[in-house]
Protein backbone atom coordinates (compact mmCIF):
# COMPACT_ATOMS: atom_id res chain seq x y z
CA UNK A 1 137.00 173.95 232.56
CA UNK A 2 136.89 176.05 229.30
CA UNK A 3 136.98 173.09 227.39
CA UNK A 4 135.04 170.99 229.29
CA UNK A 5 132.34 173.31 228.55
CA UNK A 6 133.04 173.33 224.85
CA UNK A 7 133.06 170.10 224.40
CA UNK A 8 129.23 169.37 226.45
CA UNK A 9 127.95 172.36 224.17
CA UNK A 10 129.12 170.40 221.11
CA UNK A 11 128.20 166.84 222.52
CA UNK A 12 131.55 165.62 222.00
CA UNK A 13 134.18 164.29 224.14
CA UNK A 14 137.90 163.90 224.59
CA UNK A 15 138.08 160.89 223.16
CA UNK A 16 136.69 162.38 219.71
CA UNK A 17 138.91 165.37 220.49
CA UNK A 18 142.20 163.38 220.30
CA UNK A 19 140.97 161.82 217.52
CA UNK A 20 140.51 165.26 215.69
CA UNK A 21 143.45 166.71 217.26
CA UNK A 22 146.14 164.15 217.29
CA UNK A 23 147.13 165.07 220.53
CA UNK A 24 146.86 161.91 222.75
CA UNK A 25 143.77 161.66 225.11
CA UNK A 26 145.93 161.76 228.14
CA UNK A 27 147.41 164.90 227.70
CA UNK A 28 143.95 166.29 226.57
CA UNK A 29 141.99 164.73 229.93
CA UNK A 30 145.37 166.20 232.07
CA UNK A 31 144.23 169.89 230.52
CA UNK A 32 140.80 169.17 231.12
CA UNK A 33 141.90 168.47 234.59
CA UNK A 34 143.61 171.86 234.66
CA UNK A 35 146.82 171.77 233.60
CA UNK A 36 147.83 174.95 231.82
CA UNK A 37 148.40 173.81 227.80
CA UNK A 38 151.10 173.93 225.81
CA UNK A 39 151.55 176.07 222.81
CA UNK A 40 152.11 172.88 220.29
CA UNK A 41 148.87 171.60 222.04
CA UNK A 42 146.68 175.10 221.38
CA UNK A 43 148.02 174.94 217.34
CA UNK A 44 146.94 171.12 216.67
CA UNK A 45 143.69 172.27 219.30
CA UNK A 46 142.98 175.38 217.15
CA UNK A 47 142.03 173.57 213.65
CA UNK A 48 140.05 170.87 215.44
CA UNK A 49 137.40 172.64 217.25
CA UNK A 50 137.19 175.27 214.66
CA UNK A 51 139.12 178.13 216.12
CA UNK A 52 141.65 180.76 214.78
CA UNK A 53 145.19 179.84 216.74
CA UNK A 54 145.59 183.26 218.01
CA UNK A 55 141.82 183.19 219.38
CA UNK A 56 142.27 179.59 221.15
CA UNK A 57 145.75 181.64 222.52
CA UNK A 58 143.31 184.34 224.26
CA UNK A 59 140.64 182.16 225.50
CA UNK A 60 143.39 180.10 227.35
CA UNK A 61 144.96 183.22 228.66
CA UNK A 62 148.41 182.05 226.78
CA UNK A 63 150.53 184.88 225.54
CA UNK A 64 149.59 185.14 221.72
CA UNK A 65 152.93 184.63 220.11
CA UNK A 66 154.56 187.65 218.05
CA UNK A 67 153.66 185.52 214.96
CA UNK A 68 150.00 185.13 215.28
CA UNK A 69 149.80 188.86 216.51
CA UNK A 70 147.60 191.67 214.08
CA UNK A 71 149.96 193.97 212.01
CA UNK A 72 149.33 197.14 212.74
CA UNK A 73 147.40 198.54 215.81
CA UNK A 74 146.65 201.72 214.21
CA UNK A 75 144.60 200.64 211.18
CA UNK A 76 141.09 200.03 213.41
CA UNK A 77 139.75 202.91 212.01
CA UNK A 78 140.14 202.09 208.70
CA UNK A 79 139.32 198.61 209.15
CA UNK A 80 136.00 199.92 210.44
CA UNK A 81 134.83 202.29 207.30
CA UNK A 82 135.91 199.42 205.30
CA UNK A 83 133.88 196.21 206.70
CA UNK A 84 130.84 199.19 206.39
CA UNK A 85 131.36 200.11 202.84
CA UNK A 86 132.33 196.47 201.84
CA UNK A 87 128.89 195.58 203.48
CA UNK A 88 126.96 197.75 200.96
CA UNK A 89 128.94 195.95 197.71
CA UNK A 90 127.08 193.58 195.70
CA UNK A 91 128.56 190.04 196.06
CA UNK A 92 130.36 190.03 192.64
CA UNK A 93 132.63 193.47 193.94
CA UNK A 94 132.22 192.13 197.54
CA UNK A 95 134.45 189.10 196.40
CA UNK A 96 136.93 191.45 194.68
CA UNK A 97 137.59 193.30 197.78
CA UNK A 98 138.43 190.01 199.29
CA UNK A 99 140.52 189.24 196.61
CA UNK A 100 142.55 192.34 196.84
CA UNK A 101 142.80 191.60 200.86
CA UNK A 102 144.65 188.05 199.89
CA UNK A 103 146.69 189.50 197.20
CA UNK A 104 148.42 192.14 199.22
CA UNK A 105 151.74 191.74 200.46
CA UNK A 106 152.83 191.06 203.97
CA UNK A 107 154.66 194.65 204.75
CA UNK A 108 158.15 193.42 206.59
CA UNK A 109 158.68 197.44 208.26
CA UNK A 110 158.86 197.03 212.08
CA UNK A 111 155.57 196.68 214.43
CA UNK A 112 155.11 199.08 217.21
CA UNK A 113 157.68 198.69 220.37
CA UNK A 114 154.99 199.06 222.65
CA UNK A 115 152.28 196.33 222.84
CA UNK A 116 148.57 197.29 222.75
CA UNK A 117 147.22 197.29 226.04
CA UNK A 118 144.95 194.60 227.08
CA UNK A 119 142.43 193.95 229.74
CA UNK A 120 143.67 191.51 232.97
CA UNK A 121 141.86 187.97 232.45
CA UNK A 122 143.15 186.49 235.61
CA UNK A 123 141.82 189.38 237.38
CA UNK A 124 138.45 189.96 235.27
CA UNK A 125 138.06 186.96 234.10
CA UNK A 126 135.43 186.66 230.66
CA UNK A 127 134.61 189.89 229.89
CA UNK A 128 138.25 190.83 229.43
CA UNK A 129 138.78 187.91 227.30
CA UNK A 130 135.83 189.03 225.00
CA UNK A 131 137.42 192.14 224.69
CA UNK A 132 140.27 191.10 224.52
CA UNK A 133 139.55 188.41 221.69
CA UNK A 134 138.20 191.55 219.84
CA UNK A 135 139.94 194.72 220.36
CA UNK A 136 143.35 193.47 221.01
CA UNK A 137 143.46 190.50 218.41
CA UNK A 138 141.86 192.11 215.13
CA UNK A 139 143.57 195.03 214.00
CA UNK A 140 140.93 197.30 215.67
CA UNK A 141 142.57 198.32 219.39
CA UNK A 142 141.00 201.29 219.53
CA UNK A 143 137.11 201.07 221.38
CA UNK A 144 135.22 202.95 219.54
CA UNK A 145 136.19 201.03 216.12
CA UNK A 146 135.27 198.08 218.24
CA UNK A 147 131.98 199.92 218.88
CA UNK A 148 131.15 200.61 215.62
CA UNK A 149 131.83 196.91 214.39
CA UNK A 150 129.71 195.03 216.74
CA UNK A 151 127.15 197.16 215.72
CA UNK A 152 127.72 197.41 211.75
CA UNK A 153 128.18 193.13 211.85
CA UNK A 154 124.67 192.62 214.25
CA UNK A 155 122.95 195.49 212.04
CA UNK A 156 122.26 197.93 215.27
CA UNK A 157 121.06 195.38 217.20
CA UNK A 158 123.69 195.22 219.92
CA UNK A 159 125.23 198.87 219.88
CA UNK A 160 127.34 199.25 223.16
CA UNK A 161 129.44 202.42 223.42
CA UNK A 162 132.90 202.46 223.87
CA UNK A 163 132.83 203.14 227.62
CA UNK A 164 130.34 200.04 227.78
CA UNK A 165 133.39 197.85 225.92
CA UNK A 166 136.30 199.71 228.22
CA UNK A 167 133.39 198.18 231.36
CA UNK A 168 133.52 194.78 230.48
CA UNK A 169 136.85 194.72 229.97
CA UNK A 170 137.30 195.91 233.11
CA UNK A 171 134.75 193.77 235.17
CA UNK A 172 132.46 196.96 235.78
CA UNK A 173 129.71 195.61 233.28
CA UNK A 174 128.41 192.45 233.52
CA UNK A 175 128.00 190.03 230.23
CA UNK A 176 124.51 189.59 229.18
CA UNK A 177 123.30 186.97 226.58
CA UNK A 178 123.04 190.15 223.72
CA UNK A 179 126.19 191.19 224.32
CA UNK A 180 127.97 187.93 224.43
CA UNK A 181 125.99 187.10 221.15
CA UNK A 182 126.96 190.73 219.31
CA UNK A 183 131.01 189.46 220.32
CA UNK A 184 130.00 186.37 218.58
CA UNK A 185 128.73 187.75 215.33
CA UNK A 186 131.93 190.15 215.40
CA UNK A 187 134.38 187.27 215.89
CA UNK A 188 132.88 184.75 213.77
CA UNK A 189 132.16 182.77 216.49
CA UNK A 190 129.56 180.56 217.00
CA UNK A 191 127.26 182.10 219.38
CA UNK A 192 126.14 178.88 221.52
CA UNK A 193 130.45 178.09 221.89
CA UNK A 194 131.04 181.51 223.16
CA UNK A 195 128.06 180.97 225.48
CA UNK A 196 129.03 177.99 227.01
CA UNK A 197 132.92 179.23 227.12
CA UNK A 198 131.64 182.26 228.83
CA UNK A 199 128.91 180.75 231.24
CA UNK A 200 126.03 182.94 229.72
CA UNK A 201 122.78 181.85 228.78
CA UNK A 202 121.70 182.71 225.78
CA UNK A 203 118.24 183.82 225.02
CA UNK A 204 116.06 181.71 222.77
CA UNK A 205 114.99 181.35 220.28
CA UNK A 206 118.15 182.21 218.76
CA UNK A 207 118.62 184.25 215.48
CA UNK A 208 119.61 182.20 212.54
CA UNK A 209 123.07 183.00 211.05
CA UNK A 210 123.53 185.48 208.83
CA UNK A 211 126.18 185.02 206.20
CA UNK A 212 126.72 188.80 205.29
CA UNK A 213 127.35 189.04 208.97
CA UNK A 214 129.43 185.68 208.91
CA UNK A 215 131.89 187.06 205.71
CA UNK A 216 132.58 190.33 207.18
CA UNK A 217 133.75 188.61 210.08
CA UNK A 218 135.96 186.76 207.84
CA UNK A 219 137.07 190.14 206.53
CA UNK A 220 138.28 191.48 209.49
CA UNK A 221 139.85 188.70 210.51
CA UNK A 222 141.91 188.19 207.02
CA UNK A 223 142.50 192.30 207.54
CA UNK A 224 144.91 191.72 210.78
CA UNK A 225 148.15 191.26 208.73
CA UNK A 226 147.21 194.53 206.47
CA UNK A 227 149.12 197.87 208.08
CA UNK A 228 146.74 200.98 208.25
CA UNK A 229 148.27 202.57 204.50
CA UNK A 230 147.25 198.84 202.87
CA UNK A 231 143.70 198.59 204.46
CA UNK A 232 143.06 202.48 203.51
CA UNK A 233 144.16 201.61 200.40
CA UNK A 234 141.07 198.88 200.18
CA UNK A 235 139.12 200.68 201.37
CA UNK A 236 139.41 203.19 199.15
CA UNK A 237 139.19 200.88 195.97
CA UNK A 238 135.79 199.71 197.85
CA UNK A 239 134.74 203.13 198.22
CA UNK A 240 135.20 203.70 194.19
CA UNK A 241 132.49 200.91 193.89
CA UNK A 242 130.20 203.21 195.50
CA UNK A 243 127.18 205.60 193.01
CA UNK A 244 125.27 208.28 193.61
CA UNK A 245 121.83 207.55 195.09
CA UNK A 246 118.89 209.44 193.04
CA UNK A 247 117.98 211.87 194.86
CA UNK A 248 114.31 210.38 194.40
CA UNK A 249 115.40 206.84 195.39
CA UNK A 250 113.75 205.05 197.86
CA UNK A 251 115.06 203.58 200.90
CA UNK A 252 114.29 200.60 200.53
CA UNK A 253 115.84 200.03 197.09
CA UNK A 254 119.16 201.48 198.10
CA UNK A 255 121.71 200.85 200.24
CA UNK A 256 123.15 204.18 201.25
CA UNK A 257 126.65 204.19 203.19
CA UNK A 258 127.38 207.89 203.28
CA UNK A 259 126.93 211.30 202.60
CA UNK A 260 128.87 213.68 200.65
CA UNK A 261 128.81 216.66 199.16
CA UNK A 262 125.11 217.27 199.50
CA UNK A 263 124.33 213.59 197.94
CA UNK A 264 123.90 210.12 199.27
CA UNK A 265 126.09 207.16 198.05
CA UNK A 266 126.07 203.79 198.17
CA UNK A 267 124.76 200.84 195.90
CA UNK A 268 121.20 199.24 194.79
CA UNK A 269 119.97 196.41 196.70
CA UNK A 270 119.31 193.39 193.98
């Protein structure tokens, strides 16, 4: 059904699909059908329709396997302040943050022996999926850095508490069209495929993309195989980017991301 849906949003067809895939159509039209697919099937899926593995994993309700699986649940926090600051950065030290994301090493210590918890899809059905998609397969986990994200990436439009995030997960609160479009932005998803995945109507018109938005999305993303020591160590290189803001600055020529010490920070908007 799932990708039924995806594929009438996109106005393609399984045909195309197996083209793009190399999976052959009658294997895709038997999971279109409804037959649970395979994990070989998901990877060559994944690239085709545009979609991280591990994501394509969750929306199908597969077990993500150990490989495709974030780092370290405890670095949401720092993940969090980081996407914020890094938000503020010119593009020039913007791109050098990235670079020092790809250039880190993939830490070999052991992950946690208890898995992060996630919300019941069978049971729930969408909403924990979307929360799922987010909390559980970024480095993030915890609900209020989940909180803080949506809102940072959609710039306050869609704030939803943690408690609001712990309801849809949970099936209390139902998915409107914000909310499924504030996921979107987080996951660097397009909106209209989540919509149509999801069954929600979005509102129209619809906003246009918005690269910054877009990019940090890509951060986070690239951040799930950083522990929480290697992303607070990025984040505090991108916090040495940061100036003082003159105390007679205006707003709107600054970007300020904190306060310290009686004085703002941040950087100048070019």
């Amino acid at each position: 059904m799932l990708l039924t849906r995806l594929l009438n949003n996109r106005r393609a067809d399984v045909a195309w699909l197996s083209s793009a895939s190399g999976i052959p159509e009658t294997e895709l039209r038997s999971v279109a059908s409804g037959t649970p697919p395979l994990a070989s099937q998901l990877d060559d899926l994944a690239p085709a329709l545009g979609f991280h593995a591990a994501d394509l994993y969750v929306i199908a309700d597969v077990p993500v396997p150990e490989a495709f699986t974030p780092r370290d649940p405890a670095a949401g926090s720092a993940i969090t302040d980081l996407v914020r600051i890094t938000m503020a950065l010119p593009s020039d030290q913007r791109a050098h943050v990235h670079r020092l994301v790809d250039q880190l090493p993939l830490e070999l210590e052991e992950r946690p022996s208890a898995p992060p918890f996630t919300y019941d899809q069978q049971k729930v059905g969408f909403g924990a999926m979307l929360v799922n998609l987010l909390c559980g397969n970024r480095n993030l986990h915890s609900l209020t850095a989940v909180a803080k994200t949506v809102a940072l990436l959609t710039d306050g439009r869609v704030y939803l508490a943690a408690s609001t995030i712990s309801g849809i997960g949970r099936g209390r609160v139902p998915l409107t069209p914000d909310r499924v479009a504030g996921f979107a932005t987080a996951l660097g998803i397009q909106a209209g495929d989540l919509a149509a995945i999801t069954g929600v109507e979005l509102r129209e018109p619809s906003r246009p993309d918005d690269p910054l938005a877009a990019e940090m999305a890509g951060l986070l993303w690239n951040c799930r195989r950083l522990t929480r020591a290697q992303v607070g160590h990025v984040r505090d290189e991108a916090e040495s980017m940061l100036v003082a803001v003159p105390d007679d600055a205006p707003d709107e020529d600054w970007n300020r991301v904190h306060h310290h010490h009686g004085r703002w920070w941040g950087t100048p908007r070019r």
